[in-house]
Structures are given as C-alpha cells and as structure tokens.
Protein backbone atom coordinates (compact mmCIF):
# COMPACT_ATOMS: atom_id res chain seq x y z
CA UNK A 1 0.00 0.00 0.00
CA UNK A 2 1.55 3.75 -0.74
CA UNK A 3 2.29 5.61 1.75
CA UNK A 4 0.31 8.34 3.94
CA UNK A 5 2.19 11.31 2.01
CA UNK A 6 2.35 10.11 -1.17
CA UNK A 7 -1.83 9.23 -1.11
CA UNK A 8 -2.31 12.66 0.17
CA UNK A 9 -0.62 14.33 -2.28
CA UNK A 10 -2.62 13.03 -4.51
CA UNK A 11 -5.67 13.25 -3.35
CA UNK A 12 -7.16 16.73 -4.31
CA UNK A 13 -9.74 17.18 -1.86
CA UNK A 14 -7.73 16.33 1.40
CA UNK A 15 -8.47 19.08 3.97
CA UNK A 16 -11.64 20.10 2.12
CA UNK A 17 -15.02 18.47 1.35
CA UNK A 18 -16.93 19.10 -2.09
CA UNK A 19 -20.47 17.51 -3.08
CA UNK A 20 -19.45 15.85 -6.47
CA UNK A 21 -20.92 12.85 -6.09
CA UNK A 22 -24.60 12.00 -5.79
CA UNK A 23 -26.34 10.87 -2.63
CA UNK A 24 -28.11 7.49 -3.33
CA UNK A 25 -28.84 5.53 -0.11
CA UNK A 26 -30.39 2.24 -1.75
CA UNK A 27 -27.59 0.01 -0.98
CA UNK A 28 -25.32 1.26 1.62
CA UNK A 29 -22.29 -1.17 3.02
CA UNK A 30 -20.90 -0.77 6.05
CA UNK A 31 -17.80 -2.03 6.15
CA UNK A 32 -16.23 -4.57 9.13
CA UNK A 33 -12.64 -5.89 8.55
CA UNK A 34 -13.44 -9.01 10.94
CA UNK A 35 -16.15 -9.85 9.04
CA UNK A 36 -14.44 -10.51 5.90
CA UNK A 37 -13.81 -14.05 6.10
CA UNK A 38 -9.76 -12.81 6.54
CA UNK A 39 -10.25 -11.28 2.80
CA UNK A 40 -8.76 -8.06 1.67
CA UNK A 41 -11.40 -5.20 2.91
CA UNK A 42 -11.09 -3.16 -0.06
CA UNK A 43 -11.02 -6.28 -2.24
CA UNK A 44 -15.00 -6.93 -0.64
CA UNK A 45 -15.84 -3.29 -1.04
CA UNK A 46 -14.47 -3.16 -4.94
CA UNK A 47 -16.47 -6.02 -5.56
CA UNK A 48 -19.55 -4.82 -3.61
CA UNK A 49 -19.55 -1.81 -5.77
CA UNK A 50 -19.36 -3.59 -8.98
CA UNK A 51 -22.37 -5.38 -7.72
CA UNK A 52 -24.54 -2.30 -7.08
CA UNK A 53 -23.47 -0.86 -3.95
CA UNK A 54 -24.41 2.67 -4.00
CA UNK A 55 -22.35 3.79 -0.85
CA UNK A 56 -20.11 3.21 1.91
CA UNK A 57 -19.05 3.74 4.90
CA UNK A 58 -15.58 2.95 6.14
CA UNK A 59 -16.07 1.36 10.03
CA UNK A 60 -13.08 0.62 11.70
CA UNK A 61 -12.81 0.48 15.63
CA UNK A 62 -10.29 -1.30 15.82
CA UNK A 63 -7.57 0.94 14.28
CA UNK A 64 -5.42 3.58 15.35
CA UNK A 65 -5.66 6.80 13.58
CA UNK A 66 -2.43 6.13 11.11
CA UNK A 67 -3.55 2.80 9.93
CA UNK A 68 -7.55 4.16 9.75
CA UNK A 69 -6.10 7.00 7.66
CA UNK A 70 -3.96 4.64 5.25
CA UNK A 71 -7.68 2.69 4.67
CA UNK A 72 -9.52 5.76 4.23
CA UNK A 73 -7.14 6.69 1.54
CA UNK A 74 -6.68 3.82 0.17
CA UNK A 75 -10.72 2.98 -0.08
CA UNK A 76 -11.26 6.25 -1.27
CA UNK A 77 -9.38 6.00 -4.38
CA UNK A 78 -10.89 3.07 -5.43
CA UNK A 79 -14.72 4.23 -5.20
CA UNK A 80 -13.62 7.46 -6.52
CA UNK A 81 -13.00 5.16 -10.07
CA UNK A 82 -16.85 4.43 -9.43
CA UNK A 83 -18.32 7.74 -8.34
CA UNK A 84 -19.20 5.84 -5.24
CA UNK A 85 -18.97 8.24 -1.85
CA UNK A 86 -17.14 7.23 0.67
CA UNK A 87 -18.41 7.97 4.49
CA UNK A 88 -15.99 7.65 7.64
CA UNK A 89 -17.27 6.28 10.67
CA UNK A 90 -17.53 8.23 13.98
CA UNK A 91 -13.89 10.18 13.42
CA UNK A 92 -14.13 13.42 11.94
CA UNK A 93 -10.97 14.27 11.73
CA UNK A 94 -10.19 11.08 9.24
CA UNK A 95 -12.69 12.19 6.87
CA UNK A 96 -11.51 15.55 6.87
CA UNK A 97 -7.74 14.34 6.59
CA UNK A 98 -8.10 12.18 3.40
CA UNK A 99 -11.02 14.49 1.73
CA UNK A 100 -13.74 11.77 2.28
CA UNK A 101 -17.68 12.78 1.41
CA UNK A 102 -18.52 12.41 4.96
CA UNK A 103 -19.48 11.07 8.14
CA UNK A 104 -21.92 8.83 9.67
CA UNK A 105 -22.47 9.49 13.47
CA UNK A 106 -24.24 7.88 16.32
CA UNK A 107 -25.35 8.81 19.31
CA UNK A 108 -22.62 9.04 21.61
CA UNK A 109 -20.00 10.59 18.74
CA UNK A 110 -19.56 14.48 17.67
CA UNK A 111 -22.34 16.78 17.76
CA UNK A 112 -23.92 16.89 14.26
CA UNK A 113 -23.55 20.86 14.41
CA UNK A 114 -20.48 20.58 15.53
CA UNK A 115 -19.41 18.36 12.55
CA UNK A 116 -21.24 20.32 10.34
CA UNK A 117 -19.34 23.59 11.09
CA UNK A 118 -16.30 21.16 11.09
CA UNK A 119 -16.97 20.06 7.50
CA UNK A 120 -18.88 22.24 5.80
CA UNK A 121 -22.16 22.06 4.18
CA UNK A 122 -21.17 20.05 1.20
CA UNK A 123 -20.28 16.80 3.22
CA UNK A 124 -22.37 14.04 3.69
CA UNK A 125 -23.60 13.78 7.24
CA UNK A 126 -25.64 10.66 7.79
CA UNK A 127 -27.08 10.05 11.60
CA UNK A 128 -28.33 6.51 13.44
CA UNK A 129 -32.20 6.85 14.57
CA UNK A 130 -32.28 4.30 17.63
CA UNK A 131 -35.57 5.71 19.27
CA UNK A 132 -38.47 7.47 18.86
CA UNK A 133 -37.11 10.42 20.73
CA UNK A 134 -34.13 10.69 18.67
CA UNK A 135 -36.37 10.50 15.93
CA UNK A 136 -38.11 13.53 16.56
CA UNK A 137 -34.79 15.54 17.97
CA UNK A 138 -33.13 14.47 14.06
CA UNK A 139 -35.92 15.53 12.21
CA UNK A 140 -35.31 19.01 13.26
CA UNK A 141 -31.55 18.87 11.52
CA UNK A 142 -30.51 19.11 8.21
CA UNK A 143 -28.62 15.99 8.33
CA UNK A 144 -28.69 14.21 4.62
CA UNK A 145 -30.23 11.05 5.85
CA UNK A 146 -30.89 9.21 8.88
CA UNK A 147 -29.98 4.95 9.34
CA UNK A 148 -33.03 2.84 11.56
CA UNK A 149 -31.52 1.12 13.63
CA UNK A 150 -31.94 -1.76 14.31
CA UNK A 151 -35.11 -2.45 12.03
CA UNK A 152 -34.14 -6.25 13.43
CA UNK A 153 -31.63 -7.68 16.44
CA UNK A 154 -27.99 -8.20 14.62
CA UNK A 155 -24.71 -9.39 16.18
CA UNK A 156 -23.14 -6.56 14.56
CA UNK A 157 -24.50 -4.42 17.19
CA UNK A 158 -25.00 -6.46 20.16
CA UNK A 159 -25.79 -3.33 22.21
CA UNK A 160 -28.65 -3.01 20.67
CA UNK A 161 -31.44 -5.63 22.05
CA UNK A 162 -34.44 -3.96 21.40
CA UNK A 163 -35.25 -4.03 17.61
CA UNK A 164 -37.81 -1.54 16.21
CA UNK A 165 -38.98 -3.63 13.63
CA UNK A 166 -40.84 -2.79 10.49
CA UNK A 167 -43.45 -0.37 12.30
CA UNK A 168 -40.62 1.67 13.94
CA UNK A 169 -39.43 1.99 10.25
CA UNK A 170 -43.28 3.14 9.22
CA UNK A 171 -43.13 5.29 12.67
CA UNK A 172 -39.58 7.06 12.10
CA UNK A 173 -39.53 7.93 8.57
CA UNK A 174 -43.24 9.49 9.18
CA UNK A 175 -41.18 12.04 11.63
CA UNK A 176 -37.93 12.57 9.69
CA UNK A 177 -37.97 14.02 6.52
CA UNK A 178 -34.58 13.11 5.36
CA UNK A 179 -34.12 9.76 3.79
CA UNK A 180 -34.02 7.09 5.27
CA UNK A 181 -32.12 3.14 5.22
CA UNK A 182 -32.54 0.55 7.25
CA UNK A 183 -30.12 -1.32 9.13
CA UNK A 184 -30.28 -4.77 11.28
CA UNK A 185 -30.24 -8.06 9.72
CA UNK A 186 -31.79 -7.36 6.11
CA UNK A 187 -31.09 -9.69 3.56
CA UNK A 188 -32.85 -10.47 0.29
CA UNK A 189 -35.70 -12.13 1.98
CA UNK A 190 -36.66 -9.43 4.09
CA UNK A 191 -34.97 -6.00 2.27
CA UNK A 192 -38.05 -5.88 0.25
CA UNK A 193 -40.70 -5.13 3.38
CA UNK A 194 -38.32 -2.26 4.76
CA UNK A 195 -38.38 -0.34 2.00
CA UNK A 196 -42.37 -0.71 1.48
CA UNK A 197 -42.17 0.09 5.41
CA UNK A 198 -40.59 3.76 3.83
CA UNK A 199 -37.12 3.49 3.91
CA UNK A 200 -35.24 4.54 0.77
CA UNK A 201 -32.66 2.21 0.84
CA UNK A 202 -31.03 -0.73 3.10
CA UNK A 203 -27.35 -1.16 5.26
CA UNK A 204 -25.93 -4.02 5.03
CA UNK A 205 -22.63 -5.21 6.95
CA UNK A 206 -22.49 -9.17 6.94
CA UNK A 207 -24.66 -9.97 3.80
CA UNK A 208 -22.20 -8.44 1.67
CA UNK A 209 -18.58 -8.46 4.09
CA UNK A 210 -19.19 -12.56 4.67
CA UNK A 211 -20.74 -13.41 1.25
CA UNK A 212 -19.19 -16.18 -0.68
CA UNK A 213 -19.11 -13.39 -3.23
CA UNK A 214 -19.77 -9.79 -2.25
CA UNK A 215 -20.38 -8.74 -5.71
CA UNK A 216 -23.28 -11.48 -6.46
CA UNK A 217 -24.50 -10.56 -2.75
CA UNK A 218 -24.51 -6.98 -3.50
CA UNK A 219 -26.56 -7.20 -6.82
CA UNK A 220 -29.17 -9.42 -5.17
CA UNK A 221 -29.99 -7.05 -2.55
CA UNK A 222 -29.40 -4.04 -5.13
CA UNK A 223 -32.00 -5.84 -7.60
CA UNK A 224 -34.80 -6.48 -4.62
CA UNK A 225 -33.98 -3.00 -3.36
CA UNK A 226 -35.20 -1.73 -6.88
CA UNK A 227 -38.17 -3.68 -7.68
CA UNK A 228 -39.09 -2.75 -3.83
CA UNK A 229 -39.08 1.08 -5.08
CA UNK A 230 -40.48 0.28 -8.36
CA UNK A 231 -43.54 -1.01 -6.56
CA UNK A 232 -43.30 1.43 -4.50
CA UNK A 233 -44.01 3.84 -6.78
C-alpha cells in the first residue's frame, strides 16, 4: 500500500469536502474488517460496488488513527474510479484528513452541528435513529439522511437488544424528513418489506462483508432494493 504522504498528495480534496458525487442511499455497506472471512477489505468493497453498492461507509474500531487513515485513503481512491462516496465512521478528523464525502455518526460521537461547522455544508452527514425520541430531535436537523436502527436484532451491534422492527421503520420515517435506510439483519428475503415500510434504501454489513461473493451478494440485494421502489411507486 503507498504511503500516507504520497496518497495525500494526490488526493485533491484532502483538507476540504466538495459535493461531487450523488447521494443514493439504496444500498449502503458498512464495512467490518473481521467480518471478511480474513479477505482483503477493499477487495470486498471493490467487488460490492461492482455489484450495485451505492455507498459506503468505512467502520473501523479497531484501528489507530495512522492505519484508519492509510484505509480511508486507500478505499477512497478506489470508489472514486466508481463515483461511489465514501463515508468515515464516527472520526471526523479522518474524513476531513483524506477528503472523504462524509461522516456517519451515532449517538454518543460528535455533535452533528459541531461536525457540520467542522466540514462544511457540502459533506455528507448521515445520523443513526435508535428511538423514537431521537427521531423527533433528528428531524429538526438538516442531516442528509438518517440509518433505523436496528429495524431487526444483529450481532453486529449487540448493544442493541431492542429491535424496532418494520413499524418503527413506518413510525420514524413518518417524523424525519430526510431519507431514510434501514439497518439490522436485512437480507434479500426481508430488504423488500423495509423499503415498502418507507425506507429509501437498506445497510448491510455481513450480507455483503461474509458473502461467498460480495459482488453477487450486492446485486441481489441491489435488484430487490429496486423492484421494492419500483412497486413502490
């Protein structure tokens, strides 16, 4: 992998975030190194995007900010080839470093305003709805979309036991006007009801990170997704 330097040198919008790249939350991956069946991450996420994933965030709390910022780069310059935006999980100060489109924050991270005055208001700034109440404090922000979560119980967030289910999904997006995806054990059989439930897209993390093959995963769920919002209307 280059190194730090020579990856920010080239990377135009380090220090600076621009809206070139379109917002479209109907199959979001969220990213987990230890979920990868000990395959390269950005090997899962190229072929995830190949398969229809529309964007991604980079989740990694596991690494120390040198390493984080090497992946950021690196994953960066690969969905930059597909005009796919790249998110940063939680750390602010990565996505600003390596120029990424934005942020997705929960509940116990920055302050969106405070991350909005940090980035400016071309970044992406995505925020998790866990409760009704946070529902109706993140409806009054002008945060670019919101993630459900969880729509259903998921190992992937094990601090999270109580799952709002399909009518929290009818219940939250009826409050927040931003969009809205849906995240907590949604694979092909299910993806389908969450976005009839109002979401306008899915997160995935396992059913594309562990999949046999990501890219097959990816335009399975990408392909239900669609027909879901075809129906939809």
């Amino acid at each position: 992998m280059p190194s730090i330097k020579s990856m920010v040198n080239k990377s135009k919008n380090a220090g600076k975030m621009a809206r070139n790249k379109i917002l479209d939350p109907s199959l979001y991956l969220v990213t987990d190194r230890g979920l990868s069946l000990g395959r390269s991450l950005e090997w899962v996420v190229e072929k995830a995007v190949k398969g229809g994933t529309t964007l991604v965030q980079l989740r990694e709390k596991d690494l120390d900010t040198r390493p984080f910022i090497e992946s950021a780069l690196y994953m960066k310059k690969i969905l930059d080839r597909y005009g796919v935006p790249l998110l940063i999980n939680d750390r602010v100060d990565v996505a600003l470093a390596v120029g990424a489109d934005g942020v997705h924050l929960g509940r116990h991270d920055m302050s969106y305003e405070m991350a909005r005055k940090i980035l400016g208001r071309d970044a992406i700034i995505g925020l998790s709805v866990e409760t009704y109440q946070q529902a109706e404090q993140v409806s009054r922000l002008e945060a670019d979309y919101i993630a459900i979560s969880p729509v259903y119980t998921t190992p992937t967030k094990e601090e999270l036991t109580q799952e709002l289910g399909l009518e929290g999904v009818r219940h939250i997006t009826g409050i927040c006007p931003q969009p809205a995806v849906g995240i907590g054990s949604i694979k092909t059989h299910n993806a389908a009801d969450v976005i009839q439930a109002g979401a306008d897209g899915i997160a995935v993390v396992s059913g594309i990170c562990s999949a046999d093959d990501p890219e097959q995963a990816a335009r399975e769920l990408r392909q239900v997704v669609q027909q879901a919002k075809d129906l939809a209307g």
